[in-house]
N, C-alpha and C. Protein backbone atom coordinates (compact mmCIF):
# COMPACT_ATOMS: atom_id res chain seq x y z
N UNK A 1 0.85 -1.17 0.00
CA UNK A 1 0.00 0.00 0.00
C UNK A 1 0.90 1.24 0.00
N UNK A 2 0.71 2.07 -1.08
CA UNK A 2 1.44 3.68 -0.87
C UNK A 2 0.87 4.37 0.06
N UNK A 3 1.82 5.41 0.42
CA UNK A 3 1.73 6.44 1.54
C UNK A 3 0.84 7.15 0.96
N UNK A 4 0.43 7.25 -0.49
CA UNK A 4 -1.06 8.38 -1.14
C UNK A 4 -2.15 7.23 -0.36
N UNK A 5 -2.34 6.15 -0.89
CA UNK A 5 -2.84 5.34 -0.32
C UNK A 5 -3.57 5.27 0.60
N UNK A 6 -3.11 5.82 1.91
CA UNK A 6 -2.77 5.49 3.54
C UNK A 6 -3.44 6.49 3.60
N UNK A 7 -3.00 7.76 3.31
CA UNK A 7 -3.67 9.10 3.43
C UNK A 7 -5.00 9.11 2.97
N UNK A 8 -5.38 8.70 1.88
CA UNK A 8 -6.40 9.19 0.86
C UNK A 8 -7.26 7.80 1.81
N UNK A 9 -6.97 7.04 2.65
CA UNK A 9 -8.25 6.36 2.98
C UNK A 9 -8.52 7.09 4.56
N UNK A 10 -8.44 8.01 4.99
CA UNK A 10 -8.41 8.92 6.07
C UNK A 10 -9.68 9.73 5.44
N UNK A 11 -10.11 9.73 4.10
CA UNK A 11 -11.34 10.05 3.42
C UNK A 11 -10.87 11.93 2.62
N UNK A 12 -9.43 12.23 2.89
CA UNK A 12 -9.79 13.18 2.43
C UNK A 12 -8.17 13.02 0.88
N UNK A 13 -8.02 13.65 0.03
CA UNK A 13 -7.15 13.45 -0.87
C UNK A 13 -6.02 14.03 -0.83
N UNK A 14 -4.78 12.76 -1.56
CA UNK A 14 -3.51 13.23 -1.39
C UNK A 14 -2.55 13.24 -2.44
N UNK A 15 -1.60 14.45 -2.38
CA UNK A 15 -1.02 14.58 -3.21
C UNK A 15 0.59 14.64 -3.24
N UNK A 16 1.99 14.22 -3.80
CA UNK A 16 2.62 14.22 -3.46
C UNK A 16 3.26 15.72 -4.08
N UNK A 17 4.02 16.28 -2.79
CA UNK A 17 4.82 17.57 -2.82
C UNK A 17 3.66 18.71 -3.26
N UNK A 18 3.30 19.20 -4.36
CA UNK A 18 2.15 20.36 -4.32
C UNK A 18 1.22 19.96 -4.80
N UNK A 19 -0.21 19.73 -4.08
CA UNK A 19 -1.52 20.29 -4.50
C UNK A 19 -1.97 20.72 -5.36
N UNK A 20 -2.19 19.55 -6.87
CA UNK A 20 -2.50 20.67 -8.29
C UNK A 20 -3.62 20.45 -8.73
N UNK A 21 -4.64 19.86 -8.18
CA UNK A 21 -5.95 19.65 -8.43
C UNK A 21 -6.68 20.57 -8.76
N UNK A 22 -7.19 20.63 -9.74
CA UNK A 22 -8.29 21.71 -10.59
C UNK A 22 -8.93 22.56 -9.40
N UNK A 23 -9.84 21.89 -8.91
CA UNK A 23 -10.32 22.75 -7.56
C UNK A 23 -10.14 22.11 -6.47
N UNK A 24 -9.37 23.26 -5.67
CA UNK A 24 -8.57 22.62 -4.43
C UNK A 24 -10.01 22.05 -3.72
N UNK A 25 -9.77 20.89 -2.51
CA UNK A 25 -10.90 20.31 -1.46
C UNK A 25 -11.00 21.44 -0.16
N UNK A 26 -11.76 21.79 0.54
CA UNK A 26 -11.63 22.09 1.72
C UNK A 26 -10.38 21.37 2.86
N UNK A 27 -9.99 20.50 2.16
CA UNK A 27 -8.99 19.96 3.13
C UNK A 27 -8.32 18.90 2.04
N UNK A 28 -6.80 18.45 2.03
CA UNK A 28 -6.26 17.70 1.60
C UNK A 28 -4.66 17.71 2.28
N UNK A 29 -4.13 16.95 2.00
CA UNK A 29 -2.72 16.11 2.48
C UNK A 29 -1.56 16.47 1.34
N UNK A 30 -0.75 17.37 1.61
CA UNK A 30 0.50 16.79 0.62
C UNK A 30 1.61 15.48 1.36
N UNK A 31 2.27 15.24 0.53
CA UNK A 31 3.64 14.52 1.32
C UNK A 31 4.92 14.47 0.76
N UNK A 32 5.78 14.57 1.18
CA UNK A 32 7.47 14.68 0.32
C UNK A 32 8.23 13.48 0.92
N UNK A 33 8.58 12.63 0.40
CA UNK A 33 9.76 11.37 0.73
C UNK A 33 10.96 12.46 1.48
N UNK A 34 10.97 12.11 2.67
CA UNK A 34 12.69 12.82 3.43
C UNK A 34 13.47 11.82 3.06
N UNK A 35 13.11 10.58 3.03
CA UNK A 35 14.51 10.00 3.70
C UNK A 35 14.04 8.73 2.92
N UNK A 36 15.10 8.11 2.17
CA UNK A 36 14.85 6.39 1.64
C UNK A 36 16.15 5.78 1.96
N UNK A 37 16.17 4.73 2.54
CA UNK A 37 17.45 4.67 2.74
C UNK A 37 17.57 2.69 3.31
N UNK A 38 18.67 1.79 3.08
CA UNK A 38 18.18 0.62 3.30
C UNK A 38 18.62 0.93 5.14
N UNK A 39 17.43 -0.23 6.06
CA UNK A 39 17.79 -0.10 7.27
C UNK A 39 18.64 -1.51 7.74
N UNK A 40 18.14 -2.38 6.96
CA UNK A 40 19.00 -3.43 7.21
C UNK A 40 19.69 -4.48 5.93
N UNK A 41 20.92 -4.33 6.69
CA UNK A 41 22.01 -5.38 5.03
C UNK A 41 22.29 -6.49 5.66
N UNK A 42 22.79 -7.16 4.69
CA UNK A 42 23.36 -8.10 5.15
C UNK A 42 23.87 -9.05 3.55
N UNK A 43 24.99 -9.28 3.64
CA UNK A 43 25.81 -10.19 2.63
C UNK A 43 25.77 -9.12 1.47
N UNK A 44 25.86 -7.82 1.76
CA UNK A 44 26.08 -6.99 0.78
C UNK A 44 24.58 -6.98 -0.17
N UNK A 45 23.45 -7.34 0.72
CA UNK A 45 21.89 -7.25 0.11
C UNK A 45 21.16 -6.00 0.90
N UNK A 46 20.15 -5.84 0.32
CA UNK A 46 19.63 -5.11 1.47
C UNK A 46 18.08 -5.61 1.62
N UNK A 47 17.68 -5.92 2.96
CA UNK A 47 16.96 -6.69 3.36
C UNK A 47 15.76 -6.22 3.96
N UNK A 48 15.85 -4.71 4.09
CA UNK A 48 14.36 -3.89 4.75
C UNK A 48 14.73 -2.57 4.44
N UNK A 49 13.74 -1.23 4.18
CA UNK A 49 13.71 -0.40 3.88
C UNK A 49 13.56 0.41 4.76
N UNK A 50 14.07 2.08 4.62
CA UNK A 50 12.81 2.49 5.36
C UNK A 50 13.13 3.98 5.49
N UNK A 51 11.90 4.07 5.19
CA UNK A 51 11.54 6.02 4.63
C UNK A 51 11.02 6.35 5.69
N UNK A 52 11.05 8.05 5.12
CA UNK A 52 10.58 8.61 6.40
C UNK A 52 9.92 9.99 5.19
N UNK A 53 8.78 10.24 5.58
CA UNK A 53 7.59 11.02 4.85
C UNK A 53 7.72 12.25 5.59
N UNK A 54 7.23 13.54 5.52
CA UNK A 54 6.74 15.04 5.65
C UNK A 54 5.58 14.90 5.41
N UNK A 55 4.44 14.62 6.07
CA UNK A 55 2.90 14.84 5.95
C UNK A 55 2.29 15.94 6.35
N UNK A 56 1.63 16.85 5.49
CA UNK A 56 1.25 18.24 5.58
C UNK A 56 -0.50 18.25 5.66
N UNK A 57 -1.09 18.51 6.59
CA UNK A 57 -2.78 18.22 6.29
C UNK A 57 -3.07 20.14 6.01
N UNK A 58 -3.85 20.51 4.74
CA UNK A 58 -3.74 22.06 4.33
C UNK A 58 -5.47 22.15 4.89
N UNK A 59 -6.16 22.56 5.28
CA UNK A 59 -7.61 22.78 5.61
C UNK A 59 -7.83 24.62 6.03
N UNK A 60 -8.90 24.68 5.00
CA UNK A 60 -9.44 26.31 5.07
C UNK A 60 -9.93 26.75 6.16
N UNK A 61 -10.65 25.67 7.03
CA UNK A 61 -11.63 26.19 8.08
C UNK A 61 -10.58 26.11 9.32
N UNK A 62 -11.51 25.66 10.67
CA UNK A 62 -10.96 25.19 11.81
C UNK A 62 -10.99 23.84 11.73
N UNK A 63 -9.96 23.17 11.69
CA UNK A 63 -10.16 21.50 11.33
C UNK A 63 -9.91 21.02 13.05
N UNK A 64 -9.59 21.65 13.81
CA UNK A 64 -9.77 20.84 15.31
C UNK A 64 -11.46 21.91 16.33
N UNK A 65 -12.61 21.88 15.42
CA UNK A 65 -13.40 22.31 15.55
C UNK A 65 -14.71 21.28 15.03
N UNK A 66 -14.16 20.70 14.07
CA UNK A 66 -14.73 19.30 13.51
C UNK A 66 -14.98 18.64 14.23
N UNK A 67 -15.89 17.80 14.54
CA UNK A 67 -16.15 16.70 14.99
C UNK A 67 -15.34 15.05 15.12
N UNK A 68 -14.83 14.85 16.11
CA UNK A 68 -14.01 13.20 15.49
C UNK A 68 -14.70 12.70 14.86
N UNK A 69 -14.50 11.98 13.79
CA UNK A 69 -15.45 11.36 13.02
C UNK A 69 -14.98 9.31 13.74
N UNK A 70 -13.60 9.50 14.24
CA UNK A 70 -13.67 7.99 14.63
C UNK A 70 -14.68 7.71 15.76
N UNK A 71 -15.00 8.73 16.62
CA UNK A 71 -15.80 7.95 17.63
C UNK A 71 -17.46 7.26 17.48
């Protein structure tokens, strides 16, 4: 599963680095890759990954005025 993925099932849409959607949402997600890098080697392989994301949530209104929607 991608990190757009992950975001965009949080119900609102995501985009990587800038926001170019025809008409922006009341709320959406950018994200930028910081960091890719292997975390574990071994025999000169590399055997696990592991990134590290910048997740930006952009919202017009008061978004901690919203309602939780998990409860």
């Amino acid at each position: 599963m991608s990190i757009q993925e992950i975001l965009e099932s949080a119900g609102l849409p995501a985009q990587r680095g800038v926001y170019t959607g025809r008409d922006k949402p009341d709320a959406y997600y950018t994200f930028l890759r910081l960091l890719g890098t292997p975390a574990v080697n071994a025999d000169d392989e590399e055997k696990e990954r592991r990134e590290m994301y910048r997740v930006t949530l952009f919202h017009k209104g008061d978004f901690e005025a919203q309602p939780d929607s998990s409860e």
